[in-house]
Protein backbone atom coordinates (compact mmCIF):
# COMPACT_ATOMS: atom_id res chain seq x y z
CA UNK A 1 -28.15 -205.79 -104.11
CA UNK A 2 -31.50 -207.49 -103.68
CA UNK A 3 -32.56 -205.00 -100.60
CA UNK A 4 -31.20 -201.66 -102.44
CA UNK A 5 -33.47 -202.66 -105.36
CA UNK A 6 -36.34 -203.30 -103.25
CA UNK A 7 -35.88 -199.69 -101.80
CA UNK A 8 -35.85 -198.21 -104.99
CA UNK A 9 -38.95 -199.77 -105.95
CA UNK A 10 -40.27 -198.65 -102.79
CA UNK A 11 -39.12 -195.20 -103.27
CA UNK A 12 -40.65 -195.28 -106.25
CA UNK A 13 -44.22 -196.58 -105.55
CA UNK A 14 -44.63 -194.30 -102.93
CA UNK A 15 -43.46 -191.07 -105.37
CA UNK A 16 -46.14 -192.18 -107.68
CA UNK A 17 -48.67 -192.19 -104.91
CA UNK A 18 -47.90 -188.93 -103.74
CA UNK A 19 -48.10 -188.03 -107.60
CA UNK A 20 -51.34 -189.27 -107.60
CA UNK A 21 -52.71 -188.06 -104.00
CA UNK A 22 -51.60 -184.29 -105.18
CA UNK A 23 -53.18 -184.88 -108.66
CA UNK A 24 -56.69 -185.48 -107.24
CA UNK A 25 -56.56 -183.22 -104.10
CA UNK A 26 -54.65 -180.01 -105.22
CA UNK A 27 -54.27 -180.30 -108.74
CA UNK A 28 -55.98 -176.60 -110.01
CA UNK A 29 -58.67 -178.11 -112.98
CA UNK A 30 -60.09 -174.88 -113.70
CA UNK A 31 -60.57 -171.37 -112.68
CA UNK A 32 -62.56 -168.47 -113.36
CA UNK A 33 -65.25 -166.06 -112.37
CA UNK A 34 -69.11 -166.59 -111.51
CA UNK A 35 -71.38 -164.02 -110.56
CA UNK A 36 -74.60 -163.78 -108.92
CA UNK A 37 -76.85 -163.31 -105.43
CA UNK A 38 -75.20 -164.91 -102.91
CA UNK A 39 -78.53 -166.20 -100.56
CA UNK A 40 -76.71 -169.01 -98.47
CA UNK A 41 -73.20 -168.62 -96.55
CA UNK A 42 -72.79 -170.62 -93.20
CA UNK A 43 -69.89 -171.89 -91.29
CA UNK A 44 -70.72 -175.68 -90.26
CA UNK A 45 -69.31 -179.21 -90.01
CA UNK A 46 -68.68 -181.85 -87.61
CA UNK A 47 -64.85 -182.12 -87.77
CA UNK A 48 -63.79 -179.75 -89.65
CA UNK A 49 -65.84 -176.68 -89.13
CA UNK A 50 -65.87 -174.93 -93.73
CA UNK A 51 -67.47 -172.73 -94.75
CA UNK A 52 -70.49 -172.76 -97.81
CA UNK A 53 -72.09 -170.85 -99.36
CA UNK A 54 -74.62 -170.51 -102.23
CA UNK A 55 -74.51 -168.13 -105.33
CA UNK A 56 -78.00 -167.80 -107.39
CA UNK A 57 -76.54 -167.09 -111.22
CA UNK A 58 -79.18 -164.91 -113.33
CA UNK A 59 -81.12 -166.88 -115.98
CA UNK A 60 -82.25 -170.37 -116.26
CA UNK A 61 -80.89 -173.36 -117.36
CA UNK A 62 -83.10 -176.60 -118.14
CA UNK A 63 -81.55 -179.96 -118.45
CA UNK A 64 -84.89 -181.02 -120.04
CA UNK A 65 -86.58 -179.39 -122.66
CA UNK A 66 -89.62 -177.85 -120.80
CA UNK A 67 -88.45 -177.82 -116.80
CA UNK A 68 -87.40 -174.85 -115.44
CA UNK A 69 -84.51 -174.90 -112.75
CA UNK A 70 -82.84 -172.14 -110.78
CA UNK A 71 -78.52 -172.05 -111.48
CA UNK A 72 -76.86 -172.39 -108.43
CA UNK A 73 -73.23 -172.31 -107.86
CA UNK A 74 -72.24 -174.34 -104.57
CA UNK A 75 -68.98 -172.98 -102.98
CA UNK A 76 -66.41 -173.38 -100.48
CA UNK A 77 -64.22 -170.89 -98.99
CA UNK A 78 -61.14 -171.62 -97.03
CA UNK A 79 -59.92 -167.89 -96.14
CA UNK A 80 -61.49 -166.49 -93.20
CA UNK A 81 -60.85 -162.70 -94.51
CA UNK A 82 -62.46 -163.88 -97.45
CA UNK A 83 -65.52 -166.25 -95.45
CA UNK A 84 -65.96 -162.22 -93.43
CA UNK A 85 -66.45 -160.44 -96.81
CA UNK A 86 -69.13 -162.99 -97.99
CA UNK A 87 -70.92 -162.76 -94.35
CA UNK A 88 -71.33 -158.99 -94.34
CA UNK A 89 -72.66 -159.25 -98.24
CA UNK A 90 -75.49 -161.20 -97.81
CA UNK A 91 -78.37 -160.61 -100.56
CA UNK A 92 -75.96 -158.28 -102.17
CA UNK A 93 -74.45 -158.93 -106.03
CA UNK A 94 -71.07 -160.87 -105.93
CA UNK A 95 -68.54 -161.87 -108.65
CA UNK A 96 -66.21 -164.05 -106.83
CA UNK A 97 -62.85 -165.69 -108.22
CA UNK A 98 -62.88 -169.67 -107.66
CA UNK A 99 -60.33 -172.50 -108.08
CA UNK A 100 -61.97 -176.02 -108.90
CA UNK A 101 -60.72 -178.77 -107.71
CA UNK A 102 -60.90 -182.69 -109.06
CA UNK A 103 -62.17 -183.85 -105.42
CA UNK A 104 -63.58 -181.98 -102.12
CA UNK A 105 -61.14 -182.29 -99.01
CA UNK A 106 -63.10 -182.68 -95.86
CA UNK A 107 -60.76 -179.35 -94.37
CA UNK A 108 -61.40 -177.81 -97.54
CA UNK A 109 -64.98 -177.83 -97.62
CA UNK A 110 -67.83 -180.53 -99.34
CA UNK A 111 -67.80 -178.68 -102.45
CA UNK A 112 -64.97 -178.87 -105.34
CA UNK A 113 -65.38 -175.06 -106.03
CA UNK A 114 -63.19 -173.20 -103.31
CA UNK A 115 -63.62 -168.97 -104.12
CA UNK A 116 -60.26 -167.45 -103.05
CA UNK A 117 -61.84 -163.95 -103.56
CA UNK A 118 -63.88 -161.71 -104.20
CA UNK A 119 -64.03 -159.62 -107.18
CA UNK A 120 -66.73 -157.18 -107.26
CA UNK A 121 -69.78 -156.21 -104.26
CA UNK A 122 -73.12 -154.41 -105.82
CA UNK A 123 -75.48 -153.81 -103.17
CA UNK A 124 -78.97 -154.54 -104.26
CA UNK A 125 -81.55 -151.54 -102.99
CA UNK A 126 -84.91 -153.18 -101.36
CA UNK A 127 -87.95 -152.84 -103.91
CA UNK A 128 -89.49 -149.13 -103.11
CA UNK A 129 -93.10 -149.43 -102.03
């Protein structure tokens, strides 16, 4: 009797930590849509080998009354058809679908914001001189 109880405990301690571990790691908190330049998209890493990339938003936003700072949205992407899209629109005008995440997975990517597509591509024409 004493050892079936003890399993059951067991059983359930490591249910709740599974519970927990899937909470934090792959647990959707949010999605949505953000759209901007995208200036910075690079496959790197030690171990696992993500991919990141940078989106500039239009506008401004100041913390502090008085400082100007640029808005950037740091991303992750974990689908390569997706990673090839973003590579061959560099510089262009993106609106990309992301799913955000309560914690980064190091296979994932570093940031907590993985895009899963993209929505909309306008090429921006060079400045004529």
């Amino acid at each position: 009797m004493k050892r079936k109880t003890i399993s059951i405990i067991a059983l359930v301690v490591v249910l709740i930590l599974i519970g927990i571990f899937y909470y934090r790691y792959y647990f959707v908190f949010g999605d949505g849509t953000k759209a901007g330049t995208m200036n910075y998209f690079v496959h790197k890493g030690y171990l696992f080998k993500t991919y990141e990339g940078r989106l500039i938003q239009a506008g401004f936003k100041a913390p502090t009354q008085g400082a100007v700072q640029s808005n950037e949205f740091i991303f992750s992407v974990t689908d390569p058809k997706v990673a090839d899209q973003l590579n061959s629109n560099a510089g262009a005008y993106l609106e990309l679908h992301y799913k955000e995440y309560l914690h980064a997975l190091p296979w994932r990517g570093v940031s907590t914001f993985v895009v899963d597509s993209v929505v909309s591509v306008q090429k921006v024409n060079p400045a004529q001189p």
